[in-house]
PDB file of N, CA and C in Angstrom:
ATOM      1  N   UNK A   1      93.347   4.614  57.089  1.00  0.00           N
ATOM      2  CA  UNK A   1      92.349   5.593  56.731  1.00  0.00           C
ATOM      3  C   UNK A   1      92.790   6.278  55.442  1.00  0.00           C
ATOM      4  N   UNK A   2      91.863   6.253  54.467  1.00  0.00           N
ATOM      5  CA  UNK A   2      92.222   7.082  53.396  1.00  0.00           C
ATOM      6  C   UNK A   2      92.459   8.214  53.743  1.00  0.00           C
ATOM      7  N   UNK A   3      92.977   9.447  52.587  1.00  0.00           N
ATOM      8  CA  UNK A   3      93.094  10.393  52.192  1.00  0.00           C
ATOM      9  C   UNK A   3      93.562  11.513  53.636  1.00  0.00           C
ATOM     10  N   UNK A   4      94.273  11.088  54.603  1.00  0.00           N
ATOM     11  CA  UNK A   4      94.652  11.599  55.468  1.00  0.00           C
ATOM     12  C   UNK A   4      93.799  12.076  56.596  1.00  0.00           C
ATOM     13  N   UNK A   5      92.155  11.486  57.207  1.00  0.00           N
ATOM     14  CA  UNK A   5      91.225  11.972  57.998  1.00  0.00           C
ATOM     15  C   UNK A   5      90.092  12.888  57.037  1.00  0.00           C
ATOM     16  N   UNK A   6      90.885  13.275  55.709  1.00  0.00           N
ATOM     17  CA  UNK A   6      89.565  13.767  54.867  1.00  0.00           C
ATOM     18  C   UNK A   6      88.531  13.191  54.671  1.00  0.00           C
ATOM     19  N   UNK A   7      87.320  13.723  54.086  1.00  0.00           N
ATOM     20  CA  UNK A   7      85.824  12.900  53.742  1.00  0.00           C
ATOM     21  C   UNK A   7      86.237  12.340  52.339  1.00  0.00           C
ATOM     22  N   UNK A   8      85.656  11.017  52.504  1.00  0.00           N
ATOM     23  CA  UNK A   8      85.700  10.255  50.976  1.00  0.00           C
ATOM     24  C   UNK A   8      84.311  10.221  50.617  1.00  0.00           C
ATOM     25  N   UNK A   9      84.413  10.425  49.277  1.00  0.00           N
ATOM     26  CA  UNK A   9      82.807  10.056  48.508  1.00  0.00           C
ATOM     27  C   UNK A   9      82.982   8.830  48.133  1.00  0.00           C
ATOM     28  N   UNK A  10      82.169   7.843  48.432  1.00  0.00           N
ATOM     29  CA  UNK A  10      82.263   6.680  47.956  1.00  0.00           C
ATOM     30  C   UNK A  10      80.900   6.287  48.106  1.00  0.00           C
ATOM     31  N   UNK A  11      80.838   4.583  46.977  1.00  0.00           N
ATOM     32  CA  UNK A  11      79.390   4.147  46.951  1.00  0.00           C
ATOM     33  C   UNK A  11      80.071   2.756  46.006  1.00  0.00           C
ATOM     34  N   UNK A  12      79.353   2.031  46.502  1.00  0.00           N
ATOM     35  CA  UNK A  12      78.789   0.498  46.142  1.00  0.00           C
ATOM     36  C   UNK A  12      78.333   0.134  45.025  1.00  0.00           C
ATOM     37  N   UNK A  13      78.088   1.499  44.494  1.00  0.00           N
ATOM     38  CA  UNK A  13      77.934   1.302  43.022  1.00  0.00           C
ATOM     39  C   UNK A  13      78.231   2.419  42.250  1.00  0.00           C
ATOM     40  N   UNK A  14      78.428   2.247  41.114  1.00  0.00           N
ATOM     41  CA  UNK A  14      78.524   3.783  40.492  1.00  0.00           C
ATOM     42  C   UNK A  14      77.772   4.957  40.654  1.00  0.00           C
ATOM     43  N   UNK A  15      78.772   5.909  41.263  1.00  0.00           N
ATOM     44  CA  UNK A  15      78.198   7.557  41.330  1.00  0.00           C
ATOM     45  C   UNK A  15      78.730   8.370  40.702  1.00  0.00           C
ATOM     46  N   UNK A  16      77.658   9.637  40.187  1.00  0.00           N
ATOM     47  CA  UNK A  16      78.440  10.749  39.994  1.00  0.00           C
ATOM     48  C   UNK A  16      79.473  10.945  41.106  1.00  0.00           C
ATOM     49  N   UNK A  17      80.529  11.635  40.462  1.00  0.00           N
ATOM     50  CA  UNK A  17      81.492  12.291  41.528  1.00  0.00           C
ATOM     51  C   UNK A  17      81.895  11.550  42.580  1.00  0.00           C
ATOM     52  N   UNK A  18      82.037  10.164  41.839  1.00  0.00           N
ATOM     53  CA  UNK A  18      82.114   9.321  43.745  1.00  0.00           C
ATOM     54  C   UNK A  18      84.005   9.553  43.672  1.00  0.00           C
ATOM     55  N   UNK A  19      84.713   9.728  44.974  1.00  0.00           N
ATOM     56  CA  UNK A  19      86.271   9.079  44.477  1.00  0.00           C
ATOM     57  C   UNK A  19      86.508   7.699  44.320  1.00  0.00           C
ATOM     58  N   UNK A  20      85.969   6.820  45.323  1.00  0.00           N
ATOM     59  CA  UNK A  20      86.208   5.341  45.157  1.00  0.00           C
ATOM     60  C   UNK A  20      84.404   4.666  45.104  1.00  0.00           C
ATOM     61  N   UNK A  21      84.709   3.844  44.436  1.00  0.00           N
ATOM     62  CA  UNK A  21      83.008   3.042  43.517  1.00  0.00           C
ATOM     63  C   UNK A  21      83.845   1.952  43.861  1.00  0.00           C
ATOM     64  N   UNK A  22      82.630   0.893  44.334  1.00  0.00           N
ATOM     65  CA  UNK A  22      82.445  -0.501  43.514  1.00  0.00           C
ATOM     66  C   UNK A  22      81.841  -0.849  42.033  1.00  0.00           C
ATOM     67  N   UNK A  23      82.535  -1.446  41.383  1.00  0.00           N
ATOM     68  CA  UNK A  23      82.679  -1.476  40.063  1.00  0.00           C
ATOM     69  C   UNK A  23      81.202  -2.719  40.258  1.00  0.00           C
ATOM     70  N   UNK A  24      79.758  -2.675  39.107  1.00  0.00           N
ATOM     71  CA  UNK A  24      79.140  -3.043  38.863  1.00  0.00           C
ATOM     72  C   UNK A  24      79.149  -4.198  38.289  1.00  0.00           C
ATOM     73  N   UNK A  25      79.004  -5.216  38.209  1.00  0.00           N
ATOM     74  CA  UNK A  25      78.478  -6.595  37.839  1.00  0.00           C
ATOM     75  C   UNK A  25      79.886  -6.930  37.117  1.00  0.00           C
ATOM     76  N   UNK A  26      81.008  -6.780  37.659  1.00  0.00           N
ATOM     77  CA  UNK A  26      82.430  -7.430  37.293  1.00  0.00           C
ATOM     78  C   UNK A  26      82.728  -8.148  38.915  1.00  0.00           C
ATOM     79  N   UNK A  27      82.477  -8.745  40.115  1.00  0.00           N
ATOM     80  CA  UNK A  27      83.040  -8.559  41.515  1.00  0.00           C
ATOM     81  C   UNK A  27      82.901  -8.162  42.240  1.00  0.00           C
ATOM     82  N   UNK A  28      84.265  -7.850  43.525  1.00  0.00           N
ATOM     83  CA  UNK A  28      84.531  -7.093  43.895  1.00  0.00           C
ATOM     84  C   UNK A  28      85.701  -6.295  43.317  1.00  0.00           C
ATOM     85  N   UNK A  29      85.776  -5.493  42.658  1.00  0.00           N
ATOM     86  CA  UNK A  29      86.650  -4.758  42.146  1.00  0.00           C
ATOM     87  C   UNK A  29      86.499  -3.218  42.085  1.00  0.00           C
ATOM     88  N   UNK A  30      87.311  -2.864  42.727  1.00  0.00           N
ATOM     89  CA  UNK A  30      86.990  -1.401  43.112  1.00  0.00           C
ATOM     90  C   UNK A  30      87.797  -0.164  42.296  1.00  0.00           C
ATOM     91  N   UNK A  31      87.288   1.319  41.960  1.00  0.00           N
ATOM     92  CA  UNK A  31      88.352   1.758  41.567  1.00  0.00           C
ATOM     93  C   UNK A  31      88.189   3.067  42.034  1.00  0.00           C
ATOM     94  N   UNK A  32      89.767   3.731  42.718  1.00  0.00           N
ATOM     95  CA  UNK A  32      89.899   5.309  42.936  1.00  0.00           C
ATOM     96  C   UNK A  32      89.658   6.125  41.623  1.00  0.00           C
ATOM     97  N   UNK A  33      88.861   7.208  42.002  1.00  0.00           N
ATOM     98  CA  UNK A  33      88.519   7.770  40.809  1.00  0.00           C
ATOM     99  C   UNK A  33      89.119   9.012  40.759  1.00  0.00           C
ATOM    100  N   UNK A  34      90.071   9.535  40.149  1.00  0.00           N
ATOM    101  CA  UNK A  34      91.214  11.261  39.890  1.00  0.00           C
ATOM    102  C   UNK A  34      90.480  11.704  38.984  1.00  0.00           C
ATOM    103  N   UNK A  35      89.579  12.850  39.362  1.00  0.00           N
ATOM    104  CA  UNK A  35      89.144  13.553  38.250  1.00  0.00           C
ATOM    105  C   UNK A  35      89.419  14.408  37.884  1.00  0.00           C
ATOM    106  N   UNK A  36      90.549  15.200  38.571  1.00  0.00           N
ATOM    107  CA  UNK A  36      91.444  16.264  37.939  1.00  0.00           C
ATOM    108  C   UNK A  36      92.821  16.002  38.085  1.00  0.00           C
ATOM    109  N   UNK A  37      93.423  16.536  37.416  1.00  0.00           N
ATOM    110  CA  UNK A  37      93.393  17.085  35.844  1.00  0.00           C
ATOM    111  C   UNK A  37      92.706  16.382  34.954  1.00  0.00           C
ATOM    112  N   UNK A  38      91.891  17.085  33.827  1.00  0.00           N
ATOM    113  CA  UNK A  38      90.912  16.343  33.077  1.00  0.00           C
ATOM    114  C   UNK A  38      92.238  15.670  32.178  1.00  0.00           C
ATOM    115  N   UNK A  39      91.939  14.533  31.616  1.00  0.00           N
ATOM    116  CA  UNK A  39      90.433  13.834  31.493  1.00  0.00           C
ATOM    117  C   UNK A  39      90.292  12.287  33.141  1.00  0.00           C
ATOM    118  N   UNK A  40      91.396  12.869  33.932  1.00  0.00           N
ATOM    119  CA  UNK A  40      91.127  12.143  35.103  1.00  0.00           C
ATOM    120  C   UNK A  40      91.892  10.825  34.916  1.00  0.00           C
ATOM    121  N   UNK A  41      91.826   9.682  35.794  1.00  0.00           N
ATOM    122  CA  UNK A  41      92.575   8.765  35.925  1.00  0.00           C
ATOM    123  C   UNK A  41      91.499   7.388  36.693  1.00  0.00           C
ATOM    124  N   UNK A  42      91.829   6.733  36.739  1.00  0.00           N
ATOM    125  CA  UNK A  42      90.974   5.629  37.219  1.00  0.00           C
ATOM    126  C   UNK A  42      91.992   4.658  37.633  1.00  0.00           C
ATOM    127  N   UNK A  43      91.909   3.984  39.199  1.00  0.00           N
ATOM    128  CA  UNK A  43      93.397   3.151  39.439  1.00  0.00           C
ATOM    129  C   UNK A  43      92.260   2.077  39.960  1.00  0.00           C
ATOM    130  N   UNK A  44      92.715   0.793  39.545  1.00  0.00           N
ATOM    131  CA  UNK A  44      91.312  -0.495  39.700  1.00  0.00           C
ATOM    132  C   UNK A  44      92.487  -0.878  40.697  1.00  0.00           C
ATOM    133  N   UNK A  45      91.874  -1.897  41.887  1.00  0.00           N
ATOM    134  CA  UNK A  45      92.196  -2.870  42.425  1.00  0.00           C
ATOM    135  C   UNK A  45      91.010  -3.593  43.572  1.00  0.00           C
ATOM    136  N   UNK A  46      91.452  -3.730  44.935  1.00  0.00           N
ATOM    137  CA  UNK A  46      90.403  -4.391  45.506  1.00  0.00           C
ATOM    138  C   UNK A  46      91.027  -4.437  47.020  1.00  0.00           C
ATOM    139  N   UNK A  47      89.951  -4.288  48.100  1.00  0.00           N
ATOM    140  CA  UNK A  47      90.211  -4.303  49.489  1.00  0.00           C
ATOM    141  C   UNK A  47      90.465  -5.955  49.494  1.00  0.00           C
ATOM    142  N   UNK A  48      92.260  -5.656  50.823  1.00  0.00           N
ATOM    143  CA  UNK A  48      91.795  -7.223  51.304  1.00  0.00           C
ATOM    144  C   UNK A  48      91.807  -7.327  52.379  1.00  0.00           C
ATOM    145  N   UNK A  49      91.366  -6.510  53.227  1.00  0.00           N
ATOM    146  CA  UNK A  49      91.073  -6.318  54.289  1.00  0.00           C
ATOM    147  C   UNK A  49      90.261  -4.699  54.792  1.00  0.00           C
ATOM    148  N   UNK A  50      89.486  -4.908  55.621  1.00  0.00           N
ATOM    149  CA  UNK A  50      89.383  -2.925  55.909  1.00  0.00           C
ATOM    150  C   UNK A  50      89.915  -2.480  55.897  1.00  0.00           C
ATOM    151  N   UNK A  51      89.765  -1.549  55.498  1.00  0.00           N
ATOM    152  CA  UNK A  51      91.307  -0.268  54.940  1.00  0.00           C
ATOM    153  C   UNK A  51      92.303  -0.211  54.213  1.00  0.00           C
ATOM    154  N   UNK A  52      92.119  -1.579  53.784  1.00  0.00           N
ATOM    155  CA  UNK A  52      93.466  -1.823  52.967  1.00  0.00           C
ATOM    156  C   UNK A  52      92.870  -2.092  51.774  1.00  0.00           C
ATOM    157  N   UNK A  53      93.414  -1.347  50.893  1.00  0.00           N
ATOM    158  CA  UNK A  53      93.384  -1.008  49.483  1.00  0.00           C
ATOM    159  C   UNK A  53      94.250  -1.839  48.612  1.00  0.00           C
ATOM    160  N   UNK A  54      94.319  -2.159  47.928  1.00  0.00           N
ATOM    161  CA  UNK A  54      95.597  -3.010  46.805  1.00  0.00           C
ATOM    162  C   UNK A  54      94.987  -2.474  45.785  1.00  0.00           C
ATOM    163  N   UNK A  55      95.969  -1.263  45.177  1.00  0.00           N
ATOM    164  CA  UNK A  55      95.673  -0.758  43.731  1.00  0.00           C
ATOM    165  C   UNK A  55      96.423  -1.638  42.512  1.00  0.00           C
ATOM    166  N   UNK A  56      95.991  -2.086  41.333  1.00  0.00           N
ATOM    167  CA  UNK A  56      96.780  -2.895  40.856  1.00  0.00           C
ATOM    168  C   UNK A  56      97.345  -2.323  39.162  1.00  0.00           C
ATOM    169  N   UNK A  57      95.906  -1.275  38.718  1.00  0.00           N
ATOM    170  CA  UNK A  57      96.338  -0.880  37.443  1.00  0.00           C
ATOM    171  C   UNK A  57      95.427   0.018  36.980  1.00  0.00           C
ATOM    172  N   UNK A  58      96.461   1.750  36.964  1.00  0.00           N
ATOM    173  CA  UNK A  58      95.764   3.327  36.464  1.00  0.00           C
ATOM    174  C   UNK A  58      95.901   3.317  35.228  1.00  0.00           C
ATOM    175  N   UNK A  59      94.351   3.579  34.657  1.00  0.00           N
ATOM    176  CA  UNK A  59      94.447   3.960  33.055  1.00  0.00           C
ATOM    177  C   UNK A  59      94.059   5.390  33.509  1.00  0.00           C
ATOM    178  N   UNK A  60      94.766   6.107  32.470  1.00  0.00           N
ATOM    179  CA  UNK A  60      93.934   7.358  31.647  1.00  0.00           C
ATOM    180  C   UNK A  60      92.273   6.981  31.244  1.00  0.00           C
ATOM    181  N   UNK A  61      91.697   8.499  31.829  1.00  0.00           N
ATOM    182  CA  UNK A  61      90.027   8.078  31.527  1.00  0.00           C
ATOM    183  C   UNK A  61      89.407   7.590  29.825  1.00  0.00           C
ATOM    184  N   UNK A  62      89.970   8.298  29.404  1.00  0.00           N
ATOM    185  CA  UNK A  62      90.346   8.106  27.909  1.00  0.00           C
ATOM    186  C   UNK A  62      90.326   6.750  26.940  1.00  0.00           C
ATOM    187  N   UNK A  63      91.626   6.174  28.226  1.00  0.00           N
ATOM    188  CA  UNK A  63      91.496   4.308  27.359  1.00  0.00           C
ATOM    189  C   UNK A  63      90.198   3.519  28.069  1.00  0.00           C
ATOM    190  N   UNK A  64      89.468   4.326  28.590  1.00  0.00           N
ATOM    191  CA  UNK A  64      88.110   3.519  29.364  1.00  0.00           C
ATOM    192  C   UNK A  64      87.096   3.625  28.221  1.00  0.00           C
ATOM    193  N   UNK A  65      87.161   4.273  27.552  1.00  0.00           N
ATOM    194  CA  UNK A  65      85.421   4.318  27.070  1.00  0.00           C
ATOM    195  C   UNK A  65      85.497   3.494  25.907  1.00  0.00           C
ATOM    196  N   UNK A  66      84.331   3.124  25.472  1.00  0.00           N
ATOM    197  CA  UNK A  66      84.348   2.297  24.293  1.00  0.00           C
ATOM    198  C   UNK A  66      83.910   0.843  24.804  1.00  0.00           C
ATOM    199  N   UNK A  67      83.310   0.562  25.950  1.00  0.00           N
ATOM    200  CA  UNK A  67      83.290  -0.635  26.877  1.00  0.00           C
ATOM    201  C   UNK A  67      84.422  -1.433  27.038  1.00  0.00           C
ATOM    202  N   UNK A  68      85.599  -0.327  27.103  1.00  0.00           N
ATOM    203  CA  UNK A  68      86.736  -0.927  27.925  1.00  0.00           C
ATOM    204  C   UNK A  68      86.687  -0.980  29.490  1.00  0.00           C
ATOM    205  N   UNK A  69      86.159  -0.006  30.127  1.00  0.00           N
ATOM    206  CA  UNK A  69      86.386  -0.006  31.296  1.00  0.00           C
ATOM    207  C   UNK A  69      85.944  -1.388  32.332  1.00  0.00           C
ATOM    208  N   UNK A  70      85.394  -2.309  32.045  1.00  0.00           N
ATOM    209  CA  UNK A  70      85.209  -3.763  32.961  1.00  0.00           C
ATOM    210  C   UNK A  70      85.841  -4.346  32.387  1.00  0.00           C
ATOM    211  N   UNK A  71      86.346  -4.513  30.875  1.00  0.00           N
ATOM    212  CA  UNK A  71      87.539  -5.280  30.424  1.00  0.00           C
ATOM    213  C   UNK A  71      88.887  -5.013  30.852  1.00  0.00           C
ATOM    214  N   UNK A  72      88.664  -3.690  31.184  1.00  0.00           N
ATOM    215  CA  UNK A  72      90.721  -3.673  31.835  1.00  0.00           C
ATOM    216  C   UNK A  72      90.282  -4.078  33.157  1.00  0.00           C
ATOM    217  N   UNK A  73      89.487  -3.167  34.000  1.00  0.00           N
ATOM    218  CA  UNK A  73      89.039  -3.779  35.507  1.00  0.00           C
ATOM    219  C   UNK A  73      89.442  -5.023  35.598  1.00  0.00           C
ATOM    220  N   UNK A  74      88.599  -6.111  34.837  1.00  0.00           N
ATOM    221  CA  UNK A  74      88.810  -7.342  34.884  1.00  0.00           C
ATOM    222  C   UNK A  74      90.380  -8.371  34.879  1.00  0.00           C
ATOM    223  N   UNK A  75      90.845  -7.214  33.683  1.00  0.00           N
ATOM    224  CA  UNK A  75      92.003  -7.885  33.321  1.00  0.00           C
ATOM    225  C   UNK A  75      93.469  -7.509  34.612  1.00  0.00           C
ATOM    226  N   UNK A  76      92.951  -6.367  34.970  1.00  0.00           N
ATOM    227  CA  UNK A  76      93.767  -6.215  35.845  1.00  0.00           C
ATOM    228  C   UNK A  76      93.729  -6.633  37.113  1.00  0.00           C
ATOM    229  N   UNK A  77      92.401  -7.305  37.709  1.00  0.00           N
ATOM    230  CA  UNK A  77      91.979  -8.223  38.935  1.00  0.00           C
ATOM    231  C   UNK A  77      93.108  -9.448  38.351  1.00  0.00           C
ATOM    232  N   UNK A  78      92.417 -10.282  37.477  1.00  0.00           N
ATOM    233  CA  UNK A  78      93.347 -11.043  36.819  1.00  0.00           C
ATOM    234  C   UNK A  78      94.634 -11.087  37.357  1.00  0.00           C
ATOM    235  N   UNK A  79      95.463 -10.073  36.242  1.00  0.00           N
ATOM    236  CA  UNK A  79      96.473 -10.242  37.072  1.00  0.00           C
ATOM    237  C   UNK A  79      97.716  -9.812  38.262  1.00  0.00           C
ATOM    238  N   UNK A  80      96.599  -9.441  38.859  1.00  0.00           N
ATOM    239  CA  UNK A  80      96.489  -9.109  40.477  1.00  0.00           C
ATOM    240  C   UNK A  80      96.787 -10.809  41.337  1.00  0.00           C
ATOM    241  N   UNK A  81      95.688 -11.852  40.998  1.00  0.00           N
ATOM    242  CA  UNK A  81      95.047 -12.886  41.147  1.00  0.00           C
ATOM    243  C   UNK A  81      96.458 -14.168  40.569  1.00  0.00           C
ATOM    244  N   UNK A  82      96.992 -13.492  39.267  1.00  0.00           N
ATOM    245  CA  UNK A  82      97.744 -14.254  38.810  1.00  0.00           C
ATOM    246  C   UNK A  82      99.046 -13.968  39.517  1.00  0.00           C
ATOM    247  N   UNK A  83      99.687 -12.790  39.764  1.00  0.00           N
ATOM    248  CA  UNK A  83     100.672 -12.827  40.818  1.00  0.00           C
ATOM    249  C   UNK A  83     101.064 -12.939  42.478  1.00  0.00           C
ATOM    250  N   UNK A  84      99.919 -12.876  42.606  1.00  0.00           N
ATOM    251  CA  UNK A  84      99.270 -12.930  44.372  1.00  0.00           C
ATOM    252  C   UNK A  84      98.218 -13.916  44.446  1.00  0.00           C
ATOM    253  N   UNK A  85      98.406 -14.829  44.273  1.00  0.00           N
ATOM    254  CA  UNK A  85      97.306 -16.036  44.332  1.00  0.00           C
ATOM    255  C   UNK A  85      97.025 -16.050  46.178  1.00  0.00           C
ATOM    256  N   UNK A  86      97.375 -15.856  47.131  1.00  0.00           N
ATOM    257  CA  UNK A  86      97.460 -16.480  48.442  1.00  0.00           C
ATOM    258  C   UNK A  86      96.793 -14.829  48.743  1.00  0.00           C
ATOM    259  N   UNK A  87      96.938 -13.555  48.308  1.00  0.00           N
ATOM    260  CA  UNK A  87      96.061 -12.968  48.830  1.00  0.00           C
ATOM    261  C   UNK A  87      94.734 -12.465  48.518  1.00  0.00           C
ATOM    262  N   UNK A  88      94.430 -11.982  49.769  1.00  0.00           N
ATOM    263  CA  UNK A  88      93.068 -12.402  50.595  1.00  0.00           C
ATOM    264  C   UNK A  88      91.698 -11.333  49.832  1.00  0.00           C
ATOM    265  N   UNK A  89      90.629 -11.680  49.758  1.00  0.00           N
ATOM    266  CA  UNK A  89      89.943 -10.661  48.464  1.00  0.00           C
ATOM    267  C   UNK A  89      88.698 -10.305  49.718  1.00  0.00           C
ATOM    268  N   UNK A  90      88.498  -8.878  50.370  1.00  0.00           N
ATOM    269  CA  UNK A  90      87.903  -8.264  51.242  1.00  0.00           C
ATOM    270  C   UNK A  90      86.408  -8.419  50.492  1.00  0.00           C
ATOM    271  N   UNK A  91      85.184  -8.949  51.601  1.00  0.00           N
ATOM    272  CA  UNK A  91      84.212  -8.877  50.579  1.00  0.00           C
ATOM    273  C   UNK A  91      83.330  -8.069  51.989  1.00  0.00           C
ATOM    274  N   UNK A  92      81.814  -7.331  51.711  1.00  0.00           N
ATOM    275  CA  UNK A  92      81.376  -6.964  52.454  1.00  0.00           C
ATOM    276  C   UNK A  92      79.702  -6.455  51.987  1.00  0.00           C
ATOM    277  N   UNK A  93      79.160  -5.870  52.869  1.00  0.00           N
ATOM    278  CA  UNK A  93      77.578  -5.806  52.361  1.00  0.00           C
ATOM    279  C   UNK A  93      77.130  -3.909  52.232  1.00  0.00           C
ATOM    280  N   UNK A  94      78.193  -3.277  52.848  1.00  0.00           N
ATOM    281  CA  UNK A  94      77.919  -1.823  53.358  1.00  0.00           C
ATOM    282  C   UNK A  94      79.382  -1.079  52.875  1.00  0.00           C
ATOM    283  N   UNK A  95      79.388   0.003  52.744  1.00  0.00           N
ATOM    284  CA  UNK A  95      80.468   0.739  52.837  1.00  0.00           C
ATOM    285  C   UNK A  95      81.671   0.778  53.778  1.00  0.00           C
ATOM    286  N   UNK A  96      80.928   0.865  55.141  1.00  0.00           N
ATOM    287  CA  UNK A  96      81.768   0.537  56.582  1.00  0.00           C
ATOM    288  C   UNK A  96      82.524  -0.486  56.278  1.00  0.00           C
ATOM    289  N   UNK A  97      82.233  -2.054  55.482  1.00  0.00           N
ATOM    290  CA  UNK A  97      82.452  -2.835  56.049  1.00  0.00           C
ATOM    291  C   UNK A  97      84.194  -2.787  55.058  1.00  0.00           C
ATOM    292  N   UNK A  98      84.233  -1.772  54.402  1.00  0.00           N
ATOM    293  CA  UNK A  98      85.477  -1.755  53.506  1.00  0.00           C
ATOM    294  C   UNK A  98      86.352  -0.354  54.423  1.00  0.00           C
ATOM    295  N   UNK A  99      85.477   0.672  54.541  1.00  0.00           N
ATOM    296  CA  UNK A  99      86.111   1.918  54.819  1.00  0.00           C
ATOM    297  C   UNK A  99      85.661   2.840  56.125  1.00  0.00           C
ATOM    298  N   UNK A 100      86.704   2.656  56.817  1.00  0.00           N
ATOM    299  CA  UNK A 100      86.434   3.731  58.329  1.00  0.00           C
ATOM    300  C   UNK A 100      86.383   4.898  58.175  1.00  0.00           C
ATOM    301  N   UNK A 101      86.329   5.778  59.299  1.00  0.00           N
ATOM    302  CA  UNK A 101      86.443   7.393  59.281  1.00  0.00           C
ATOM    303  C   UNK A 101      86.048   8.133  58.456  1.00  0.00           C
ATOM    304  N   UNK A 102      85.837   9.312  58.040  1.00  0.00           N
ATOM    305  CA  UNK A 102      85.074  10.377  57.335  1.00  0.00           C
ATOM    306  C   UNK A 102      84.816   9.545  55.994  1.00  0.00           C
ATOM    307  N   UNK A 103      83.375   9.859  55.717  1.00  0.00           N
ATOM    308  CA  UNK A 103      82.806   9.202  54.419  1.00  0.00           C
ATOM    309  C   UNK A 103      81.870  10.025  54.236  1.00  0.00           C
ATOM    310  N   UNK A 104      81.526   9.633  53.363  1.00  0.00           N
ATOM    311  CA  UNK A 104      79.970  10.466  52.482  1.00  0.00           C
ATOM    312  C   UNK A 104      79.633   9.438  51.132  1.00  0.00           C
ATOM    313  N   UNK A 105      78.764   8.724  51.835  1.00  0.00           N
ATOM    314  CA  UNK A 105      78.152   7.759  51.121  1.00  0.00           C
ATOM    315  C   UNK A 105      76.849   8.193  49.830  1.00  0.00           C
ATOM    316  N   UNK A 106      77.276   7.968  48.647  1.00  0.00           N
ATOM    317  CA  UNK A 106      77.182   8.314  47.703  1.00  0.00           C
ATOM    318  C   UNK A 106      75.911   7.561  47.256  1.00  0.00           C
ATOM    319  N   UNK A 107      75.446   6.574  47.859  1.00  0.00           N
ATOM    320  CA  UNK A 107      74.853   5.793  47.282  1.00  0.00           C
ATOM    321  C   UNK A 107      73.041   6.152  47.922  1.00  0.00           C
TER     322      UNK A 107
END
């Protein structure tokens, strides 16, 4: 369970204010979103199983803009993919089907 029994904001696709998003037309590639201290943090990786998270690589919000942000996403699935070839990539249709207990679905 994330964040210790706390409520997570999350959504399937990009939200305001979500903490964890599915990243849009790159996958499945997901990223925790730190929005404080500004200018925030962004850590990409991908469920491979329910509940289980595999974070693989935090930029500063900063090195995202400029239509970097699906190019590092990407690059960092990559090589996620390139050092862990044998593990397992969580896929699903709903929020539930990634994350249990307190939520607040964003979407």
């Amino acid at each position: 369970m994330f964040y210790a029994g706390f409520a997570l904001n999350a959504s399937m696709k990009s939200a305001k204010n979500c903490e964890i998003e599915r990243l849009e037309d790159v996958g499945d590639i997901w990223a925790f979103c730190f929005r404080k201290p500004k200018p925030g943090w962004r850590l990409f990786g991908r469920f491979i199983e329910r509940d289980a998270f595999v974070a693989v690589a935090g930029y500063d919000r900063h090195d995202l803009v400029g239509g970097n942000y699906s190019a590092l996403a990407m690059s960092a699935i990559a090589d996620l993919d390139a050092r862990f070839p044998q593990l397992p990539v969580h896929t699903g249709a709903a929020l539930q089907d990634y994350i249990t207990g307190p939520m607040l679905d964003m979407d």
